[in-house]
N, C-alpha and C. Protein backbone atom coordinates (compact mmCIF):
# COMPACT_ATOMS: atom_id res chain seq x y z
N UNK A 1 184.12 24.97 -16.89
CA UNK A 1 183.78 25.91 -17.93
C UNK A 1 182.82 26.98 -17.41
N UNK A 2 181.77 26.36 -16.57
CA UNK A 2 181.51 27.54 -16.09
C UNK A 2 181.53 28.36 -15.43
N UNK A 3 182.67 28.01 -14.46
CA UNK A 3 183.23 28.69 -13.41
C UNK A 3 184.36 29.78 -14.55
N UNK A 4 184.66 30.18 -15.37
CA UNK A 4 185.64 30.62 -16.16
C UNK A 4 184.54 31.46 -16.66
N UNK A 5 183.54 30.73 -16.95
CA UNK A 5 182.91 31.79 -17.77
C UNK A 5 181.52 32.99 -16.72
N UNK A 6 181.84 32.43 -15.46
CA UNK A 6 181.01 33.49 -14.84
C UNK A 6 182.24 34.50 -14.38
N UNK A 7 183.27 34.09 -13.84
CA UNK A 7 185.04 34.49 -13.71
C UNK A 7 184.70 35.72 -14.47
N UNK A 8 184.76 35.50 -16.05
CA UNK A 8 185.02 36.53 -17.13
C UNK A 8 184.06 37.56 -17.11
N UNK A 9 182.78 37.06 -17.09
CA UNK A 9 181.39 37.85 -16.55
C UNK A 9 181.82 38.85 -15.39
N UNK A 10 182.40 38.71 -14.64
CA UNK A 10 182.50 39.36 -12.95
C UNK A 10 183.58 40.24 -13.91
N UNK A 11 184.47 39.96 -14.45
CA UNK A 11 185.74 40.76 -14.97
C UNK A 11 185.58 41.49 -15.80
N UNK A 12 184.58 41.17 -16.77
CA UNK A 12 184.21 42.36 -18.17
C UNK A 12 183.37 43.11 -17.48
N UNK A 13 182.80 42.76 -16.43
CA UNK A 13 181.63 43.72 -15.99
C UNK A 13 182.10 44.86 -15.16
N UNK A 14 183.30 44.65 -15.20
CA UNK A 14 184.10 46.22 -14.50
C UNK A 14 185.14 46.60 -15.02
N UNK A 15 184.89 45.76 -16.87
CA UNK A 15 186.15 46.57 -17.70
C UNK A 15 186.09 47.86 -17.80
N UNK A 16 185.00 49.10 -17.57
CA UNK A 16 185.27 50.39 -17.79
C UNK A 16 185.72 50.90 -17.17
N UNK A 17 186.07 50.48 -16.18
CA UNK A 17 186.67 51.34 -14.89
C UNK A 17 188.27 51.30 -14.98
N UNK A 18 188.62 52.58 -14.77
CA UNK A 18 190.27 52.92 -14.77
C UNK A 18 191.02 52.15 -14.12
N UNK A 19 191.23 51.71 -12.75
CA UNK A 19 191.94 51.17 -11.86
C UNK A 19 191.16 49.93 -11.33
N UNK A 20 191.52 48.72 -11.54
CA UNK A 20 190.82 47.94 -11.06
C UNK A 20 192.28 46.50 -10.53
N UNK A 21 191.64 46.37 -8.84
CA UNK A 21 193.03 45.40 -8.43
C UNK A 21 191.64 44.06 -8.18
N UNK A 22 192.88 42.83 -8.05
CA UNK A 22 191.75 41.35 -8.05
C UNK A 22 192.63 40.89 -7.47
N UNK A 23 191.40 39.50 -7.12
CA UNK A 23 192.39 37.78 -6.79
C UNK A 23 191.56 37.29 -7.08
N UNK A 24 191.79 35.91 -7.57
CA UNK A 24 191.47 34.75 -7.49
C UNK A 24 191.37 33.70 -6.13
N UNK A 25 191.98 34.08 -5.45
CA UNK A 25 192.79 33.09 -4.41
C UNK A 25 192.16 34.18 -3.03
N UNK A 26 191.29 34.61 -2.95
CA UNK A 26 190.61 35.19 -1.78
C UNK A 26 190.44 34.00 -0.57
N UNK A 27 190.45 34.18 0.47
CA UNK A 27 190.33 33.57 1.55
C UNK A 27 189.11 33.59 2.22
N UNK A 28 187.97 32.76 1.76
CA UNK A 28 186.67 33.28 2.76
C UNK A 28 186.22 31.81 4.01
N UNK A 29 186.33 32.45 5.17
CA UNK A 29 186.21 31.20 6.00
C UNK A 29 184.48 31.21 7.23
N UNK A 30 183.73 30.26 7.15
CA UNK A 30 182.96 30.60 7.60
C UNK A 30 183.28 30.09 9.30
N UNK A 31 182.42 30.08 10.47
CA UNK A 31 181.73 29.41 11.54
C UNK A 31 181.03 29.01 12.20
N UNK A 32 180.36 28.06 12.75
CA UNK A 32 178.79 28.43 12.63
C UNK A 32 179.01 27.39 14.11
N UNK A 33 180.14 26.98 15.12
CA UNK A 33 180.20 26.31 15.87
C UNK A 33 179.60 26.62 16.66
N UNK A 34 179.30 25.19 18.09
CA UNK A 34 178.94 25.90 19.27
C UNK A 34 179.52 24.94 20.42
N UNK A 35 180.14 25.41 21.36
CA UNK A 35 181.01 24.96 22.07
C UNK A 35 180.52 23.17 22.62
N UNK A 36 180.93 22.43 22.77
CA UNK A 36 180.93 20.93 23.59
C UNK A 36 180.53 20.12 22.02
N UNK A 37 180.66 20.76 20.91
CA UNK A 37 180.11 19.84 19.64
C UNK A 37 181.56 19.94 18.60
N UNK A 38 181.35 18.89 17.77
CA UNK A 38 182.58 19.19 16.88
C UNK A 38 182.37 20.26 15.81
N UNK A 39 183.39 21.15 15.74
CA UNK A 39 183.32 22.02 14.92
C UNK A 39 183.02 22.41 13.64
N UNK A 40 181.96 23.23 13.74
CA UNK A 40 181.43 23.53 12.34
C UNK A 40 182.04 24.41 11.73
N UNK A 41 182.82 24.66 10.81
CA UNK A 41 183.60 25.84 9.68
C UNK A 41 184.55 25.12 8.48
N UNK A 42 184.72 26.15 7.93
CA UNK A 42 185.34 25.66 6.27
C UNK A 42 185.68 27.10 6.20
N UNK A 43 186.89 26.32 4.68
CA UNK A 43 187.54 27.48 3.91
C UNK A 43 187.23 27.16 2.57
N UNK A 44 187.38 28.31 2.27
CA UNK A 44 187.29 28.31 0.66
C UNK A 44 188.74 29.14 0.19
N UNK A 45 188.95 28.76 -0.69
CA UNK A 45 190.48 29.45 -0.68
C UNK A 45 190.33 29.97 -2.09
N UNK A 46 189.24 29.93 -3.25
CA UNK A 46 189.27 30.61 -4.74
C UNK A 46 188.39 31.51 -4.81
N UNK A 47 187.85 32.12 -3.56
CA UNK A 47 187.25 33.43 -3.90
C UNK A 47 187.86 34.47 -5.11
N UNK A 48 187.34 34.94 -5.82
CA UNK A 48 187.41 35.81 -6.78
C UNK A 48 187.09 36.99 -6.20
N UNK A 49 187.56 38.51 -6.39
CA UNK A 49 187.01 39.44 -6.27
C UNK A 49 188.06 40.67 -7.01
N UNK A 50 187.22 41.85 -6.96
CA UNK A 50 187.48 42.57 -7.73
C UNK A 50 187.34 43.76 -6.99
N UNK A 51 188.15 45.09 -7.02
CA UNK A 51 188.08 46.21 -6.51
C UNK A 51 188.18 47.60 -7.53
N UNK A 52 186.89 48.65 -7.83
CA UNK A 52 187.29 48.92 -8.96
C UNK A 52 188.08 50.81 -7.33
N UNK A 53 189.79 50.69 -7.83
CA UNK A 53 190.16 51.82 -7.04
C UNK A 53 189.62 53.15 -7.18
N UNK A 54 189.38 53.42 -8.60
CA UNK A 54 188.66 54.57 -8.50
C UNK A 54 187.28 54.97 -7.93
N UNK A 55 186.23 54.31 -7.69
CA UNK A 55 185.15 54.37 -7.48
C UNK A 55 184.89 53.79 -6.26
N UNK A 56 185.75 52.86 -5.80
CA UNK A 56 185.71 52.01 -4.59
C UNK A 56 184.09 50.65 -4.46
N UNK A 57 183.73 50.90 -5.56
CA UNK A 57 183.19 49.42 -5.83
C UNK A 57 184.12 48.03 -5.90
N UNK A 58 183.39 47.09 -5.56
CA UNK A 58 183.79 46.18 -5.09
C UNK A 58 183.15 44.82 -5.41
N UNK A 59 183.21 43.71 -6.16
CA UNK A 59 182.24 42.39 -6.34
C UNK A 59 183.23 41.39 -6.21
N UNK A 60 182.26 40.25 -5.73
CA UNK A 60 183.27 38.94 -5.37
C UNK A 60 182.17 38.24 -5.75
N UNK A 61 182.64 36.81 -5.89
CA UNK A 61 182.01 35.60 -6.14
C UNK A 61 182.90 34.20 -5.61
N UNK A 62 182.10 33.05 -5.00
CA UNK A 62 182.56 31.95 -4.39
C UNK A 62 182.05 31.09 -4.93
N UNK A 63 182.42 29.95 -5.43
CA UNK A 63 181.87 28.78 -5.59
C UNK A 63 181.58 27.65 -4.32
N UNK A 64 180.10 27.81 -3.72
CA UNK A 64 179.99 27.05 -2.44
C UNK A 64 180.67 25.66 -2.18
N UNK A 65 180.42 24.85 -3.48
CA UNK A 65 181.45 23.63 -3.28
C UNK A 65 182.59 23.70 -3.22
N UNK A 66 183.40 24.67 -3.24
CA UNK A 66 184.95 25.01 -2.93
C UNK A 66 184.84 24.67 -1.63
N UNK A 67 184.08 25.50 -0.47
CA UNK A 67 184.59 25.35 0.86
C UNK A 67 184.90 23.43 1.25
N UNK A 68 185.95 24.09 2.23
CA UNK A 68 186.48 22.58 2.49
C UNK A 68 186.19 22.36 4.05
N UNK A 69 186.07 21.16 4.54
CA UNK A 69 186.12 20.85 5.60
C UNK A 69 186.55 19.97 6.17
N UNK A 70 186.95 19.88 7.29
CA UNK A 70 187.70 18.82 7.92
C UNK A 70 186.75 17.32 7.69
N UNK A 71 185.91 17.34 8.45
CA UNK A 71 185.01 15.87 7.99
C UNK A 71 184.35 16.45 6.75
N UNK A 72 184.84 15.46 6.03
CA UNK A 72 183.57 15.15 4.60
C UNK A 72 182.27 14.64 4.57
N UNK A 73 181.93 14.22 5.32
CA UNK A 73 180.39 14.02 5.84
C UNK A 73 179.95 15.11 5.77
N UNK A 74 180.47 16.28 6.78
CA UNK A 74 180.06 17.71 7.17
C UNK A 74 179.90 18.09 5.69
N UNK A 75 180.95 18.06 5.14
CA UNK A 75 180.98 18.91 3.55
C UNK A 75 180.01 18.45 2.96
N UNK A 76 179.62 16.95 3.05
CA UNK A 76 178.54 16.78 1.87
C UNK A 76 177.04 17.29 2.84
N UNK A 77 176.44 17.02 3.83
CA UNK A 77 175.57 17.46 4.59
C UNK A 77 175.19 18.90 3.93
N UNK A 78 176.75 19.69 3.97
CA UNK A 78 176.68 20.99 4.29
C UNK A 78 176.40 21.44 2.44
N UNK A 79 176.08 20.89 1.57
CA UNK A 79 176.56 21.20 0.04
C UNK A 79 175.02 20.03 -0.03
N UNK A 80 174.72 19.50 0.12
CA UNK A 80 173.58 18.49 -0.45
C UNK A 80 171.95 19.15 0.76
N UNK A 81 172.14 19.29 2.29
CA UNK A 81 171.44 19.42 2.98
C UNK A 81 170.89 21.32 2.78
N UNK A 82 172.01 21.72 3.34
CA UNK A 82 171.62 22.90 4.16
C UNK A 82 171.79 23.62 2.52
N UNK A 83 173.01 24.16 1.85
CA UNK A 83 173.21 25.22 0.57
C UNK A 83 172.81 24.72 -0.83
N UNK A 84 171.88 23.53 -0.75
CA UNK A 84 171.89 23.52 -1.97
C UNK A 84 172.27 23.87 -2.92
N UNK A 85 173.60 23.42 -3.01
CA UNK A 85 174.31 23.38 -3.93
C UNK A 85 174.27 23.28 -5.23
N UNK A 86 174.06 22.35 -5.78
CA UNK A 86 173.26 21.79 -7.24
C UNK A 86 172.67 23.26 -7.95
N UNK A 87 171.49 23.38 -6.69
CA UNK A 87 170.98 24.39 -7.68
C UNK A 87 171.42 25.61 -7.10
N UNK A 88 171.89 26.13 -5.86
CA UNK A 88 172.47 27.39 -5.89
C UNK A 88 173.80 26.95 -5.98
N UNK A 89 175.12 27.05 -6.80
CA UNK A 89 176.49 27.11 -6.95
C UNK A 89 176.94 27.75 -6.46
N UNK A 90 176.88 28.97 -6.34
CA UNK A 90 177.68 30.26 -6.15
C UNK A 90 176.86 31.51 -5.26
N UNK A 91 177.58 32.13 -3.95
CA UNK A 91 177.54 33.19 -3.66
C UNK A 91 178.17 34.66 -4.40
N UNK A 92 177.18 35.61 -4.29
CA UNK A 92 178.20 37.04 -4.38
C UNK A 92 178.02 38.18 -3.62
N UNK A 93 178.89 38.78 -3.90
CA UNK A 93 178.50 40.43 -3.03
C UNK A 93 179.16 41.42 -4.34
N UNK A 94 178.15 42.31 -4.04
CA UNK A 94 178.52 43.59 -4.84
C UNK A 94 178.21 44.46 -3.80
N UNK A 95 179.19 45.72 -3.70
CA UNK A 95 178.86 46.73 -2.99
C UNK A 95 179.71 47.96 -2.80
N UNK A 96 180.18 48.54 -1.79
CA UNK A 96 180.82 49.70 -2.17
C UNK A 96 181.71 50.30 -0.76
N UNK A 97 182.84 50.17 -0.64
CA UNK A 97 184.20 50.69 0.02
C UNK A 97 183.82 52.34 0.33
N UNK A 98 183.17 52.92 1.35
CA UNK A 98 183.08 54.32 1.64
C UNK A 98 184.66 55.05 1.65
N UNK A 99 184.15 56.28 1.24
CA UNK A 99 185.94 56.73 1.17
C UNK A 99 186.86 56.31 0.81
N UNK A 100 186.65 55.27 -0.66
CA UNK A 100 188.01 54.28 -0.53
C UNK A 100 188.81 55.60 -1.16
N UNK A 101 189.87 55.72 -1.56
CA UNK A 101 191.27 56.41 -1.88
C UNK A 101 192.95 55.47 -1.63
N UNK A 102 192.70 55.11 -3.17
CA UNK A 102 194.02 54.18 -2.50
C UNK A 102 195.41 54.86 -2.24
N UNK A 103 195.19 56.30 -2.36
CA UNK A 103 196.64 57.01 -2.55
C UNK A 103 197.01 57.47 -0.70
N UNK A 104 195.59 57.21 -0.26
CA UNK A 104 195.81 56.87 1.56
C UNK A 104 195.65 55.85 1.86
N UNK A 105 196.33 54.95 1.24
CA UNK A 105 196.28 53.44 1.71
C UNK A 105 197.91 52.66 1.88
N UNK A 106 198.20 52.52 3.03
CA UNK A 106 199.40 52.38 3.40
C UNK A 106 199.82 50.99 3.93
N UNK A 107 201.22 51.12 4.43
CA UNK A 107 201.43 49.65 5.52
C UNK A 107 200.64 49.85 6.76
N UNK A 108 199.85 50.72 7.03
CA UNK A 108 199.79 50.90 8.70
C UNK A 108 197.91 50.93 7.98
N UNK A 109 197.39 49.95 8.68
CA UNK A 109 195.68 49.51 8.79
C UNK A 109 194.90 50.84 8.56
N UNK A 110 193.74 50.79 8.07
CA UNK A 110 192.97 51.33 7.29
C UNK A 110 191.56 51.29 7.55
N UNK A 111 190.89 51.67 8.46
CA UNK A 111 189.18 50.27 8.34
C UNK A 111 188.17 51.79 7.94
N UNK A 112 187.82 50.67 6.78
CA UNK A 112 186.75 51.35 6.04
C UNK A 112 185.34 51.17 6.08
N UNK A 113 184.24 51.49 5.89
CA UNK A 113 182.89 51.08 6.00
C UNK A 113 182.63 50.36 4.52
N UNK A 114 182.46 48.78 4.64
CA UNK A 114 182.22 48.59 3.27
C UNK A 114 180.44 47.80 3.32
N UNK A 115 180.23 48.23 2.63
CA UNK A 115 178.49 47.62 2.34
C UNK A 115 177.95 47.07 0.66
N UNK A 116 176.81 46.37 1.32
CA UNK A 116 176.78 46.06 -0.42
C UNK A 116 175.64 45.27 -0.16
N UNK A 117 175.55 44.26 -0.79
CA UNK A 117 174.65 43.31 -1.17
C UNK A 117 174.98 41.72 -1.36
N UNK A 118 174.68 40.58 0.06
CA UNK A 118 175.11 39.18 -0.13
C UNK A 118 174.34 38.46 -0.82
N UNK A 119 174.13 38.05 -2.23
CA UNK A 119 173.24 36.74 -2.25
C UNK A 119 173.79 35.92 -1.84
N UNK A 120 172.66 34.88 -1.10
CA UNK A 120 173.81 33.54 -1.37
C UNK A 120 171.87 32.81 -1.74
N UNK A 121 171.85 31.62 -1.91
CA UNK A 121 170.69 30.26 -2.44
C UNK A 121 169.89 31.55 -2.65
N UNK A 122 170.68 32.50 -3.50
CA UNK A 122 169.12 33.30 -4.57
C UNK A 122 168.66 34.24 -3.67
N UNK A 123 169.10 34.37 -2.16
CA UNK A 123 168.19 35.36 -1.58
C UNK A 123 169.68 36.74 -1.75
N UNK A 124 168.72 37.60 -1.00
CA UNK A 124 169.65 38.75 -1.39
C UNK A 124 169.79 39.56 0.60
N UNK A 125 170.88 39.89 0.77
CA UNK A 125 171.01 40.24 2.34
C UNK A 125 172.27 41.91 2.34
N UNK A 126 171.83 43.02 2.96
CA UNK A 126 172.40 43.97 2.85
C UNK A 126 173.57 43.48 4.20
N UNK A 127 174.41 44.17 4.00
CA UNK A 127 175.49 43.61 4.62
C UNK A 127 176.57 44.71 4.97
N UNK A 128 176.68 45.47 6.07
CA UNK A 128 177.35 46.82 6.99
C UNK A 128 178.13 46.06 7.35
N UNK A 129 179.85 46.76 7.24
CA UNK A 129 180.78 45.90 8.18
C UNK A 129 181.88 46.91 8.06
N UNK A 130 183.02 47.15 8.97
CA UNK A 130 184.27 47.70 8.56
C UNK A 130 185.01 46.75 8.40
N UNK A 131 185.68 47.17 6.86
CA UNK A 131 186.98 46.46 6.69
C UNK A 131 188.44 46.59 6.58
N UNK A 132 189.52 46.13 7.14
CA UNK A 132 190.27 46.87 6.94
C UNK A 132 191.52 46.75 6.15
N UNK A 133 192.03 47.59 5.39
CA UNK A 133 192.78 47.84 4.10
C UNK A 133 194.20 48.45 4.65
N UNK A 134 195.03 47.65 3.94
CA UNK A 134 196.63 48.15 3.77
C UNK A 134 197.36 47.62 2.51
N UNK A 135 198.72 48.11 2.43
CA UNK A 135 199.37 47.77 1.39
C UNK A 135 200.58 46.94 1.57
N UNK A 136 201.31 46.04 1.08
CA UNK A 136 201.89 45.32 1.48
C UNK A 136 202.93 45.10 0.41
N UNK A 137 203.65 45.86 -0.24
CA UNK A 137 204.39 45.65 -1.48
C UNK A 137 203.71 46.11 -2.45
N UNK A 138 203.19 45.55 -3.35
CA UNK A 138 202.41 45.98 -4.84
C UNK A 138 200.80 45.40 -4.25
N UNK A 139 200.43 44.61 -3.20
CA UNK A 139 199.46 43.81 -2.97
C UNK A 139 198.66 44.98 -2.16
N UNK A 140 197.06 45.00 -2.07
CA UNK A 140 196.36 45.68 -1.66
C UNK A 140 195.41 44.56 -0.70
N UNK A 141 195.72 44.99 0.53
CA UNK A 141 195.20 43.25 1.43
C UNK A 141 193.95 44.40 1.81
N UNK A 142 192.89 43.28 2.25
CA UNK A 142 191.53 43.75 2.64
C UNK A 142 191.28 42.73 4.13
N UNK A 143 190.86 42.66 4.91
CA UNK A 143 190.59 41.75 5.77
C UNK A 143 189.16 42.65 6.72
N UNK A 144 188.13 41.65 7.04
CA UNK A 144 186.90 41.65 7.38
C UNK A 144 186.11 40.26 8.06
N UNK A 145 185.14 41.04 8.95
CA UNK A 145 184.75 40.10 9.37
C UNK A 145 182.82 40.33 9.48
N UNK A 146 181.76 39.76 9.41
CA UNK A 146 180.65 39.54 10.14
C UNK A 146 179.59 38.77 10.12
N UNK A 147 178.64 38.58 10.61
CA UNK A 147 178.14 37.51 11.27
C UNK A 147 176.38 37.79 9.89
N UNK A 148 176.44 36.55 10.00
CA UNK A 148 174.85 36.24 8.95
C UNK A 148 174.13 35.01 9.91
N UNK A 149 172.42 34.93 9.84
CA UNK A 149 171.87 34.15 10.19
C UNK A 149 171.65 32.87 8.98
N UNK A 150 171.04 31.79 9.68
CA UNK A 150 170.77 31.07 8.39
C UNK A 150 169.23 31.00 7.56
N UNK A 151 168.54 31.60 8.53
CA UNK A 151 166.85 31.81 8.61
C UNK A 151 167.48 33.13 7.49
N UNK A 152 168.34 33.67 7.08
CA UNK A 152 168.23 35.55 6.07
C UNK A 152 168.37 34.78 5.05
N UNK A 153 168.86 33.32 4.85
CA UNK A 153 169.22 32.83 3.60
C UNK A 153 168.42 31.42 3.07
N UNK A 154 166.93 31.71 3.76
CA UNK A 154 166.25 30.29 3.88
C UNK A 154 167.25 28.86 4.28
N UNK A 155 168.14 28.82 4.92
CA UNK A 155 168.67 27.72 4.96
C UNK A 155 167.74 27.21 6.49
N UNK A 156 167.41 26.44 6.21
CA UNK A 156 167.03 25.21 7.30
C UNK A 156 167.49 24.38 8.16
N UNK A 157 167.59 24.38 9.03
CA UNK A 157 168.66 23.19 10.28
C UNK A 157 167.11 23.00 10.65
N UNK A 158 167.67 21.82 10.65
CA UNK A 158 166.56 20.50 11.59
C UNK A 158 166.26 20.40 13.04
N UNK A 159 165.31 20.83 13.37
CA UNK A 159 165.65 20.60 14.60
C UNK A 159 166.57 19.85 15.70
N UNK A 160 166.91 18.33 15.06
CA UNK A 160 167.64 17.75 15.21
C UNK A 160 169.22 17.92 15.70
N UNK A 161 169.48 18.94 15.22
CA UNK A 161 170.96 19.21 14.68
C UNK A 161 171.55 20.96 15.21
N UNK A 162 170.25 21.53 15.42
CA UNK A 162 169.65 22.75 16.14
C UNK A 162 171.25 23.37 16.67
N UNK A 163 170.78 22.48 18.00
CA UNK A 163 171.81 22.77 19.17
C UNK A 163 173.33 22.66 19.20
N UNK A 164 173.45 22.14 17.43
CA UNK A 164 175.11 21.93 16.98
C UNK A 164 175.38 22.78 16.51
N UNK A 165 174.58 23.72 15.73
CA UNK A 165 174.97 24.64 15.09
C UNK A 165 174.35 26.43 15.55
N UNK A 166 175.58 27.09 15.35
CA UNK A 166 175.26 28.49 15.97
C UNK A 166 174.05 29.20 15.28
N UNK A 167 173.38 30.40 16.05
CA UNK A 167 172.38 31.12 15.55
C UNK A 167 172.54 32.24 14.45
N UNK A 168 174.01 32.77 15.20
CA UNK A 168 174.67 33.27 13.87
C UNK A 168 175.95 32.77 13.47
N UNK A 169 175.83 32.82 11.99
CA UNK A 169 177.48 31.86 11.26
C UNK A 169 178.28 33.35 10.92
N UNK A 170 179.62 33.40 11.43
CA UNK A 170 180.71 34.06 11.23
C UNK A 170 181.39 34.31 10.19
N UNK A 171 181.14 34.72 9.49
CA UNK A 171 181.94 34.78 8.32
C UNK A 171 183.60 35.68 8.06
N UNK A 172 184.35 35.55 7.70
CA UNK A 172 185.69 36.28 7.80
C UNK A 172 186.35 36.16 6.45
N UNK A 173 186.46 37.40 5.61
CA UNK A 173 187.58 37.26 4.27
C UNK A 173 188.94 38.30 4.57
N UNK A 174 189.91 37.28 3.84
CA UNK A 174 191.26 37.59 3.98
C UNK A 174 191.56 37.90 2.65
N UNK A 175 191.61 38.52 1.92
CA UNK A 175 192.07 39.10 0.32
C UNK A 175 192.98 39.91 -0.01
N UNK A 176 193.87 39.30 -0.91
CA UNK A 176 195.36 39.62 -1.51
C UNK A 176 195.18 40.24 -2.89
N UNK A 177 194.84 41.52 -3.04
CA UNK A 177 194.51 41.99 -4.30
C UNK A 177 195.55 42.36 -5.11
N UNK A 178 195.52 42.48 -6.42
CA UNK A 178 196.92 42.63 -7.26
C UNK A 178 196.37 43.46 -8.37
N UNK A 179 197.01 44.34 -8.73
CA UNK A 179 196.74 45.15 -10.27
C UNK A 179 196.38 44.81 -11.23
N UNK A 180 195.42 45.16 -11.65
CA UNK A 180 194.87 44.18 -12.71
C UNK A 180 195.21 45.18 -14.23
N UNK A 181 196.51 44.42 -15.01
CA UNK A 181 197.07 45.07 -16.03
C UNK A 181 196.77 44.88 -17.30
């Protein structure tokens, strides 16, 4: 219920806008490995996001316990230890597509400057990256990639555990946007 009802929140909050494409089913995958250790990364596969075309604003939201991972140990570690989960649920970004124009947006790649704003556990992180945009039938694909520390988001690794995990975690979204009618 309340994943539906923050959903609707993210969606009324860019009902004024003329042209607006979404998914549900966004692809956000993190990494945070480091070579001779078993691999640290997950997917999340229900990213939400929203693109308003006219204005080239842009907001998404993740539910952190979505991401999945190969060992479930890792998942709970990674959701009980490090993202506090419980009490932070959910990441977002709001921000803004430079130059977007979807009427130059084609089959042939696109990379745009998109920026904005990451919370994730309540903190807030500005976030420069090119992304790049094409069209694919009626679908408006976005794909991006860049790198966050875990010290920008108070997250804590133990000393312990240090040398398993990278200094910076990788982040990469794959998004299948659709007309929102």
């Amino acid at each position: 219920m309340k994943k539906v009802a923050i959903t609707l929140f993210l969606l009324v909050s860019f009902s004024t806008f003329a042209q607006k494409y979404y998914t549900k089913t966004g692809n956000t995958k993190f990494k945070a490995s480091v070579e001779a250790f078993e691999p640290v990364e997950a997917t999340n596969n229900s990213t939400t996001a929203i693109i308003n075309v006219t204005s080239g604003e842009i907001a998404s939201l993740l539910f952190i316990k979505a991401f999945n991972f190969r060992v479930a140990l890792m998942q709970e570690h990674f959701n009980e230890n490090y993202m506090d989960s419980g009490t932070f649920p959910k990441a977002t970004f709001k921000g803004l597509i430079s130059d977007f124009d979807l009427s130059k947006i084609s089959s042939t790649e696109k990379k745009l400057l998109l920026k904005g704003i990451l919370t994730v556990r309540g903190v807030e992180k500005e976030i420069e990256t090119l992304a790049t945009f094409s069209k694919k039938e009626d679908k408006l694909l976005m794909v991006t990639s860049f790198g966050v520390k875990p010290e920008d988001f108070n997250i804590k690794i133990p000393k312990i555990v240090s040398n398993k995990i990278a200094g910076t975690i990788n982040i990469s979204l794959v998004y299948e946007f659709i007309e929102k009618k």
